[in-house]
N, C-alpha and C. Protein backbone atom coordinates (compact mmCIF):
# COMPACT_ATOMS: atom_id res chain seq x y z
N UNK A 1 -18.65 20.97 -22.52
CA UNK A 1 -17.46 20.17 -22.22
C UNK A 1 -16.53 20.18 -23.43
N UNK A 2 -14.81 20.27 -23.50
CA UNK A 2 -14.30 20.55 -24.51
C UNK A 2 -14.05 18.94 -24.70
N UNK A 3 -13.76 19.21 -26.13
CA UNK A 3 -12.93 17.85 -27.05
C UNK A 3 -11.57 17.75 -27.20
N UNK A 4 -11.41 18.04 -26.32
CA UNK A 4 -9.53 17.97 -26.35
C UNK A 4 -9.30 17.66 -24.58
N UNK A 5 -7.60 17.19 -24.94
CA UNK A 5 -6.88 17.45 -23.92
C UNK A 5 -5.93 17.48 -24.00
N UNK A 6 -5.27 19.52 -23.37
CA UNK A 6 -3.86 19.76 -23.20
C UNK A 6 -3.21 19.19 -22.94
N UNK A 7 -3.17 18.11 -21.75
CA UNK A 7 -2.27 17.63 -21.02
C UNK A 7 -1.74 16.16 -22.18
N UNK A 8 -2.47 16.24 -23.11
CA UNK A 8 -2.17 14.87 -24.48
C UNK A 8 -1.40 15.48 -25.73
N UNK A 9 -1.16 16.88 -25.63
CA UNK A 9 -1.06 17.69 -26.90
C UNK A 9 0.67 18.20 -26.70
N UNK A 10 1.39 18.65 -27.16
CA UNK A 10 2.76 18.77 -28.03
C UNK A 10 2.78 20.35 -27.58
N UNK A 11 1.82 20.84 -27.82
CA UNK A 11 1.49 22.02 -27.25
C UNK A 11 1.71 23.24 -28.38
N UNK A 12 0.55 22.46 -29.55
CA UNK A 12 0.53 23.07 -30.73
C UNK A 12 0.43 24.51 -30.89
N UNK A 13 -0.51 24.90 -30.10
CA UNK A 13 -0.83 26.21 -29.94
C UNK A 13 0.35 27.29 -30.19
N UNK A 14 1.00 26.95 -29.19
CA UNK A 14 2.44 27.69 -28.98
C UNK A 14 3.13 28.28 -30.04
N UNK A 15 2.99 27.22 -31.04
CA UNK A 15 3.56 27.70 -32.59
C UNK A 15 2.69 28.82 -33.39
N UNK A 16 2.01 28.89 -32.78
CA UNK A 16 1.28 30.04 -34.05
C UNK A 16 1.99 31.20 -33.82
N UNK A 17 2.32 31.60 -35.25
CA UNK A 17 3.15 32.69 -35.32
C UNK A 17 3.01 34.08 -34.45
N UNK A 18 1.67 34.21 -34.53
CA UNK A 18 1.11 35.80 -33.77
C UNK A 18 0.18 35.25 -32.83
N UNK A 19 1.04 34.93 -31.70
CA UNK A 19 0.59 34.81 -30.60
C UNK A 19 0.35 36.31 -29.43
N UNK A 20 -0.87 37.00 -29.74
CA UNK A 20 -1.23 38.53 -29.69
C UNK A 20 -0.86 38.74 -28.03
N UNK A 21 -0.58 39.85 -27.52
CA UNK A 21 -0.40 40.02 -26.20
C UNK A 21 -0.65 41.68 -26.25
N UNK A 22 -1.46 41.85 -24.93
CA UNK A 22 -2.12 43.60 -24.69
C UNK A 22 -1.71 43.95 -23.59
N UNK A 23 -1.77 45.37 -23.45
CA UNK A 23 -0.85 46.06 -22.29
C UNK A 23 -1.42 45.03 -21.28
N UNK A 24 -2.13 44.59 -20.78
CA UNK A 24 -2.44 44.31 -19.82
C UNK A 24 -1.57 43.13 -19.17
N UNK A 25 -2.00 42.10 -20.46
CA UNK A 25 -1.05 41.09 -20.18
C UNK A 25 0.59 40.98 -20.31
N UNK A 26 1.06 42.40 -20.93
CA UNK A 26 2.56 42.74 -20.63
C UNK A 26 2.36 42.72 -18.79
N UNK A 27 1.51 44.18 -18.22
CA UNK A 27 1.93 44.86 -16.88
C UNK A 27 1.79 43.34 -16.13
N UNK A 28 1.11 41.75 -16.55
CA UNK A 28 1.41 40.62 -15.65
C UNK A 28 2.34 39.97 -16.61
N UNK A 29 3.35 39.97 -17.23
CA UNK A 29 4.32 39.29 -17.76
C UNK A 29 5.60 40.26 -16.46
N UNK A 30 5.27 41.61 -16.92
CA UNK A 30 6.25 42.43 -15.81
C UNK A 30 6.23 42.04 -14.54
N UNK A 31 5.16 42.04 -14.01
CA UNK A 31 5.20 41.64 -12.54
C UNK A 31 5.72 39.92 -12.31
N UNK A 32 5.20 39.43 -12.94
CA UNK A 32 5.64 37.98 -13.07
C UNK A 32 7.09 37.80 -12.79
N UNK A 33 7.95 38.24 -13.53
CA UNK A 33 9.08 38.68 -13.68
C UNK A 33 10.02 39.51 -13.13
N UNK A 34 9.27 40.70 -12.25
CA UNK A 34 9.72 41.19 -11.34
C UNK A 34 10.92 42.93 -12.36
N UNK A 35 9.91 42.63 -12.99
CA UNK A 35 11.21 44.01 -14.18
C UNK A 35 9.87 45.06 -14.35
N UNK A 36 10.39 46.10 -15.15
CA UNK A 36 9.21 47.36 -15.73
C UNK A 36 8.48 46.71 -16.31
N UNK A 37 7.82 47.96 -17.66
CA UNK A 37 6.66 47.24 -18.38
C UNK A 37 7.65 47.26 -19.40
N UNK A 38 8.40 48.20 -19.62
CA UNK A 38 9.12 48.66 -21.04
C UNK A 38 10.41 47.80 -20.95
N UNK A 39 10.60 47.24 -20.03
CA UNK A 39 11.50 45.80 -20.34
C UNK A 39 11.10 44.43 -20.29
N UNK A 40 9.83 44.19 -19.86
CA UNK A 40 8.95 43.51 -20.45
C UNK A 40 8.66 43.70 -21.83
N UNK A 41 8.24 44.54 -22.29
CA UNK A 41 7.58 44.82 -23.95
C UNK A 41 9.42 44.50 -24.76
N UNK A 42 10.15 44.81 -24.11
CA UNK A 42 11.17 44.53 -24.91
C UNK A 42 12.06 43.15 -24.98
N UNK A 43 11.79 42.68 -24.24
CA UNK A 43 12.26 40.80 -23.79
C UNK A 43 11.19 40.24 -24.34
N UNK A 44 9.96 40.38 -24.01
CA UNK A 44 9.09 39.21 -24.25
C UNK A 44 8.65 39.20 -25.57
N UNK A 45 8.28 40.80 -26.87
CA UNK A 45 7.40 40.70 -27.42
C UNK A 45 7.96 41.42 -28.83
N UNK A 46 7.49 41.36 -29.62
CA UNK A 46 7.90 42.25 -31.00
C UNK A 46 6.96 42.56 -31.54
N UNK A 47 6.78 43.60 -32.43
CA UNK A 47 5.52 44.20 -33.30
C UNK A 47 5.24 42.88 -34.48
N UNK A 48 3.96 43.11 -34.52
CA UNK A 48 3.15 42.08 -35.67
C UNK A 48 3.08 42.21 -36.75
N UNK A 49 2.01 42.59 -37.17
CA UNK A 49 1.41 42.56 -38.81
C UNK A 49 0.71 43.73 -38.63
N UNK A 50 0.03 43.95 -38.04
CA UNK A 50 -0.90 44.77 -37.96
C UNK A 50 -0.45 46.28 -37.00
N UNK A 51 -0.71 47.16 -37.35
CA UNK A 51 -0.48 48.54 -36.64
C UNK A 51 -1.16 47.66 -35.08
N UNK A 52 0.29 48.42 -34.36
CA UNK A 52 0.03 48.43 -32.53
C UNK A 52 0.07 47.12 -31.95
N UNK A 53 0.40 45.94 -32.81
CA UNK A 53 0.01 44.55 -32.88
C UNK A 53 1.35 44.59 -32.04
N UNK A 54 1.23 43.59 -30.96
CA UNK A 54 2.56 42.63 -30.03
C UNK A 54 2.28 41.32 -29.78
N UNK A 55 3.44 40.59 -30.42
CA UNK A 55 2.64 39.06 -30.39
C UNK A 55 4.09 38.78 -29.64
N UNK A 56 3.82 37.37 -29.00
CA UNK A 56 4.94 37.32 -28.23
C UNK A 56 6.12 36.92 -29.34
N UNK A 57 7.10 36.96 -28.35
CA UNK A 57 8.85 36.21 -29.08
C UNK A 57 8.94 34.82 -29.04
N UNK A 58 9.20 34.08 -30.25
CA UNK A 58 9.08 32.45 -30.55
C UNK A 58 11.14 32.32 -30.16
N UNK A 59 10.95 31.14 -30.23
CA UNK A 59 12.36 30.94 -30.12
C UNK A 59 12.57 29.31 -31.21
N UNK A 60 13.71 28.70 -31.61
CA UNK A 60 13.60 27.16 -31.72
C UNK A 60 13.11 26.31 -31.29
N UNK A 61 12.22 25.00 -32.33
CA UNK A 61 11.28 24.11 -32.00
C UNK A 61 11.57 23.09 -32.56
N UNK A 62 11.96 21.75 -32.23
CA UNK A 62 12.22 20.76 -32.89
C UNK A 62 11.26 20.11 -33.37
N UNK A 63 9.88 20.44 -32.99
CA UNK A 63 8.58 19.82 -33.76
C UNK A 63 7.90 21.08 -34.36
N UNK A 64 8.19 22.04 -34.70
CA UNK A 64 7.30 23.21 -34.95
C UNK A 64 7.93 23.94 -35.96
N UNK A 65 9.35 23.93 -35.63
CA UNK A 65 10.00 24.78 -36.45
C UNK A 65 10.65 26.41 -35.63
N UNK A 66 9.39 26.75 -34.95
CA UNK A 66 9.47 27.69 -33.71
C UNK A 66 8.21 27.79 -32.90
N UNK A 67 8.32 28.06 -31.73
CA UNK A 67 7.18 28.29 -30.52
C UNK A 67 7.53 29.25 -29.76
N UNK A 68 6.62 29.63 -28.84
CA UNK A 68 6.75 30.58 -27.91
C UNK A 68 7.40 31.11 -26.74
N UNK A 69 8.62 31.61 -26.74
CA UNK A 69 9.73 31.63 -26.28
C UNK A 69 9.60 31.05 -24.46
N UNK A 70 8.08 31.08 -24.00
CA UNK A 70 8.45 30.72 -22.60
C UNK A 70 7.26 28.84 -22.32
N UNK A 71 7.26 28.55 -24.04
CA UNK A 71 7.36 26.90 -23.46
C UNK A 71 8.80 26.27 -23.76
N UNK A 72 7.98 25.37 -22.70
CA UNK A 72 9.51 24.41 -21.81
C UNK A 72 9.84 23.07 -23.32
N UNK A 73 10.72 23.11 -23.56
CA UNK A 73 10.99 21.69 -24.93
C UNK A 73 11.37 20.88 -24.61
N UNK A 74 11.37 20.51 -23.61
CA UNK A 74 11.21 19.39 -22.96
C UNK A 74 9.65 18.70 -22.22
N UNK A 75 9.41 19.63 -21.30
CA UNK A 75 8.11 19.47 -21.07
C UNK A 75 7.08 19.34 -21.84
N UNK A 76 6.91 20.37 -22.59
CA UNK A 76 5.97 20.86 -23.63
C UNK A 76 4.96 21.60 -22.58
N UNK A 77 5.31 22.23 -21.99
CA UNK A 77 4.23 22.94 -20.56
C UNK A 77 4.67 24.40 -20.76
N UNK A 78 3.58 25.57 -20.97
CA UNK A 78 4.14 26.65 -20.50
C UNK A 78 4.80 27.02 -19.18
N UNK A 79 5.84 28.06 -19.21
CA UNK A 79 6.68 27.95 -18.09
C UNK A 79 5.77 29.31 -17.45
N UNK A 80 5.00 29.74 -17.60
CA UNK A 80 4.59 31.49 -17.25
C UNK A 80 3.24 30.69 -17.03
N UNK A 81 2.34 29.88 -16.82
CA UNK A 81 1.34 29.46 -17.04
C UNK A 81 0.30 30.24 -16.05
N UNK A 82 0.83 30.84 -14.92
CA UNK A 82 -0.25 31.89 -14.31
C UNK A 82 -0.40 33.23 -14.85
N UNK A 83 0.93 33.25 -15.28
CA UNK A 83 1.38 35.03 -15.71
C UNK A 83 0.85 34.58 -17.38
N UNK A 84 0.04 33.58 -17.77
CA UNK A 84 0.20 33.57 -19.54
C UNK A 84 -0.60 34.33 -20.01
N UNK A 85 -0.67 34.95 -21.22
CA UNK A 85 -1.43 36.44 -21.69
C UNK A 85 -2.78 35.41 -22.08
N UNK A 86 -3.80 36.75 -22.07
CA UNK A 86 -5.60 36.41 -22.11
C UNK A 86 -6.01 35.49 -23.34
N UNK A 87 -4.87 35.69 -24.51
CA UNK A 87 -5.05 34.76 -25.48
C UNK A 87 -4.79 32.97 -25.32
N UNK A 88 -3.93 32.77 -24.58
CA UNK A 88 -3.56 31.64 -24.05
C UNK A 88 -4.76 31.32 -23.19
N UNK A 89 -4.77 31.75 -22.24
CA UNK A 89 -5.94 31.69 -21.29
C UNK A 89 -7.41 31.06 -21.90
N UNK A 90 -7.92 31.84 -23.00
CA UNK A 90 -8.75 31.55 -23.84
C UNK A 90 -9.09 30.57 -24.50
N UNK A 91 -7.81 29.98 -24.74
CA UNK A 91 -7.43 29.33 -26.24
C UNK A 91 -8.12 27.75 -25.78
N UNK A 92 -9.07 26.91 -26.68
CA UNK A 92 -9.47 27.22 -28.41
C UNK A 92 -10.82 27.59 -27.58
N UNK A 93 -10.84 28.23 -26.72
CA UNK A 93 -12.79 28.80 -26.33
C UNK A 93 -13.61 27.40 -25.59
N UNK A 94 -14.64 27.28 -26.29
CA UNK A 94 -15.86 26.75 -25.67
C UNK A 94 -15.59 24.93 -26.40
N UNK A 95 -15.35 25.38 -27.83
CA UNK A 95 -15.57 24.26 -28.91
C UNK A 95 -14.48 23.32 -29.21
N UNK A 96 -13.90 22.98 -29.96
CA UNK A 96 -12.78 22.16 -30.63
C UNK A 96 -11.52 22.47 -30.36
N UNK A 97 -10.40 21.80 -30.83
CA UNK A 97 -9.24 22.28 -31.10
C UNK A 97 -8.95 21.53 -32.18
N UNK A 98 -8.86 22.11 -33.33
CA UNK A 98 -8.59 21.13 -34.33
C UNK A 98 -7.34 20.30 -34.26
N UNK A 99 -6.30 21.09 -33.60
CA UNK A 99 -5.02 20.64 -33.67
C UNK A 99 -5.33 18.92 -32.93
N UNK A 100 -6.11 18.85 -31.98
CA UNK A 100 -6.28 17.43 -30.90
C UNK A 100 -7.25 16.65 -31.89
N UNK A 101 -7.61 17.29 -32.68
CA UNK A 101 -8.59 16.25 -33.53
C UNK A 101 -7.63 15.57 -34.90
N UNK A 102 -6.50 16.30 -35.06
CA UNK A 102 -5.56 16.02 -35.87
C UNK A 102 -4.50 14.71 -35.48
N UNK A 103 -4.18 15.13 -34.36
CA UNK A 103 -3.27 14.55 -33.05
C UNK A 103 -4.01 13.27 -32.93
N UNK A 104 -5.37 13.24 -32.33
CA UNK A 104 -6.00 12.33 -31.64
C UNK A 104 -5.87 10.63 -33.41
N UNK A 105 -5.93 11.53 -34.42
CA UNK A 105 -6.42 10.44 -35.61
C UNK A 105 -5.05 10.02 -35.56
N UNK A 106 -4.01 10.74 -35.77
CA UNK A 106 -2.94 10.21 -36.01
C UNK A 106 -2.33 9.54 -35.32
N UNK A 107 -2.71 9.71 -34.05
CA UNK A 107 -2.30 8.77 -32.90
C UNK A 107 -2.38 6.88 -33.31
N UNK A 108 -3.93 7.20 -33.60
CA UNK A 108 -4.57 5.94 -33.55
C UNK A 108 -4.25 5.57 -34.91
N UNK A 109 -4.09 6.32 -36.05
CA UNK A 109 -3.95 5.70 -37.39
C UNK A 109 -1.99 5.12 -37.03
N UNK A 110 -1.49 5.69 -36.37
CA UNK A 110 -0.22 4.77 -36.25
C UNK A 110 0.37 3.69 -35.31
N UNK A 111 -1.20 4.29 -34.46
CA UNK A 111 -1.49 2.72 -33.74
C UNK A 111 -0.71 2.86 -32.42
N UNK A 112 -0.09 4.77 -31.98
CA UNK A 112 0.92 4.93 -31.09
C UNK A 112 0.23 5.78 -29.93
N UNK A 113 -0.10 5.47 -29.17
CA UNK A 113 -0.85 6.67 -28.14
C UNK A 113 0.56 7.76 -27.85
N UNK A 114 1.36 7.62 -28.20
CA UNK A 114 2.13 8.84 -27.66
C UNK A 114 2.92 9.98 -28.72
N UNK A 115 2.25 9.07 -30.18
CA UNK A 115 2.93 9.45 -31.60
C UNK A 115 2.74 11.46 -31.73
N UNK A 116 4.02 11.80 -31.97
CA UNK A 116 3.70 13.28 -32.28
C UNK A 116 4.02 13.60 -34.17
N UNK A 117 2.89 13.89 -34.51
CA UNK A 117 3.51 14.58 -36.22
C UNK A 117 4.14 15.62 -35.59
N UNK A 118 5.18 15.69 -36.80
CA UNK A 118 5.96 16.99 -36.51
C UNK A 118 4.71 17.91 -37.58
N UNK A 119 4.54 19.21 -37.46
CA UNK A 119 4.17 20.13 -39.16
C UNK A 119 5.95 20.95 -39.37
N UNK A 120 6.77 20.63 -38.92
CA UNK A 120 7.76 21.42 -39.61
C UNK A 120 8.27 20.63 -40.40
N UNK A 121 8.43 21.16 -41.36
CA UNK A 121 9.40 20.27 -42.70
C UNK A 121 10.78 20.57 -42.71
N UNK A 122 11.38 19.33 -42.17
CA UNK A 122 13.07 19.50 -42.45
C UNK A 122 13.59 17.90 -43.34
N UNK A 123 13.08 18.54 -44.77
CA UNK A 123 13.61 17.41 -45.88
C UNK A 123 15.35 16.97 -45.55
N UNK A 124 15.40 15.78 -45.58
CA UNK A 124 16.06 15.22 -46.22
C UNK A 124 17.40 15.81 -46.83
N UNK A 125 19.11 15.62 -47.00
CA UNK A 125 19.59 16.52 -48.13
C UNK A 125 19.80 15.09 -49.06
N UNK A 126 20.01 16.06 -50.07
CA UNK A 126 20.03 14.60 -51.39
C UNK A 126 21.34 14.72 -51.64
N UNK A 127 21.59 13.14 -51.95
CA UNK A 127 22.99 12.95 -51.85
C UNK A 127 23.79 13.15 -52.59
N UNK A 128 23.90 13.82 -53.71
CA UNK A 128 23.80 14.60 -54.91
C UNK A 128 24.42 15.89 -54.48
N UNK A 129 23.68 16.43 -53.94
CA UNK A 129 23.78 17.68 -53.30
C UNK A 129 23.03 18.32 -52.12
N UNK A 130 23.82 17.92 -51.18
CA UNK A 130 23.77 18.24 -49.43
C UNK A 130 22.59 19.49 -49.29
N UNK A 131 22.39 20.79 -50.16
CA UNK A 131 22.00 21.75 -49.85
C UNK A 131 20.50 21.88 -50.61
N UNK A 132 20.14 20.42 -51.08
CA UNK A 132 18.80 20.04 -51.58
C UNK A 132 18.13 19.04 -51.31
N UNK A 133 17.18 19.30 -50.89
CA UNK A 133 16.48 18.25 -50.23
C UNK A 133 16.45 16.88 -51.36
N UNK A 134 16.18 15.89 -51.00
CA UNK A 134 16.03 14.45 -51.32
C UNK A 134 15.06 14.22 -52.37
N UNK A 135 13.60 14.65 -51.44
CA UNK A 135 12.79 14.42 -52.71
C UNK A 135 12.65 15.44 -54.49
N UNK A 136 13.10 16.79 -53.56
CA UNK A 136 13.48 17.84 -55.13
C UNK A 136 14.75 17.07 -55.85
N UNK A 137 15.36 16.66 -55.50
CA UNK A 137 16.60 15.86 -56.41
C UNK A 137 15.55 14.55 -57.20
N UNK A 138 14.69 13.80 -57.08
CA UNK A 138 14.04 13.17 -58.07
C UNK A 138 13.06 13.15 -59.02
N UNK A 139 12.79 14.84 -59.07
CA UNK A 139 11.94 15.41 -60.03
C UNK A 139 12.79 15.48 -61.07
């Protein structure tokens, strides 16, 4: 039985940078979509880190910084959720999700069942100078 629950989560996952995708799960992003494969591979995905690597396309995230171009930011729900590649599908396996064990403390340490940490850092500008954050202006 897992220790989490999606349906409580921000939909951390989404943000990880190399979110991996394989021909396979392109030829059901294509069909999903109703286009080729090779305009699929070219809308949805960009090369990685690694030789042959396709991780999907992130877009703007107001809690993340960026996520995965087909969750909803409003919802926080993937919008492809039948068509979503084998990594999604997977994701976190059998065991944990650390991210809900993160979520779940902070919830309760602020005493908010609906509290979201952001992890993107958007300091402050210092009033000093607009184009530096707040707290580097008091070092």
């Amino acid at each position: 039985m897992p220790f989490y629950n999606c349906d409580r989560c921000p939909s951390y996952c989404c943000s990880y940078p190399r979110i991996q995708v394989e021909d396979k799960d392109l030829v059901r992003l294509a069909k999903h979509f109703g286009v080729s494969y090779g305009a699929a591979r070219k809308k949805f995905v960009r090369r990685g880190e690694d030789p042959g690597e396709l991780i999907l396309r992130h877009t703007p995230d107001e809690i993340y910084g960026t996520a995965c171009q087909f969750l909803d930011r409003t919802t926080r729900r993937c919008t492809i959720y039948e068509a979503r590649p084998a990594i999604c599908r997977n994701y976190p396996g059998d065991g944990r999700c650390g991210y809900y064990d993160f979520l779940s403390f902070e919830r309760r340490a602020q005493e908010d069942p609906d509290h979201v940490p952001s992890t993107y850092n958007h300091p402050a500008p210092s009033p000093a100078n607009p184009a530096e954050p707040a707290d580097a202006a008091d070092e």
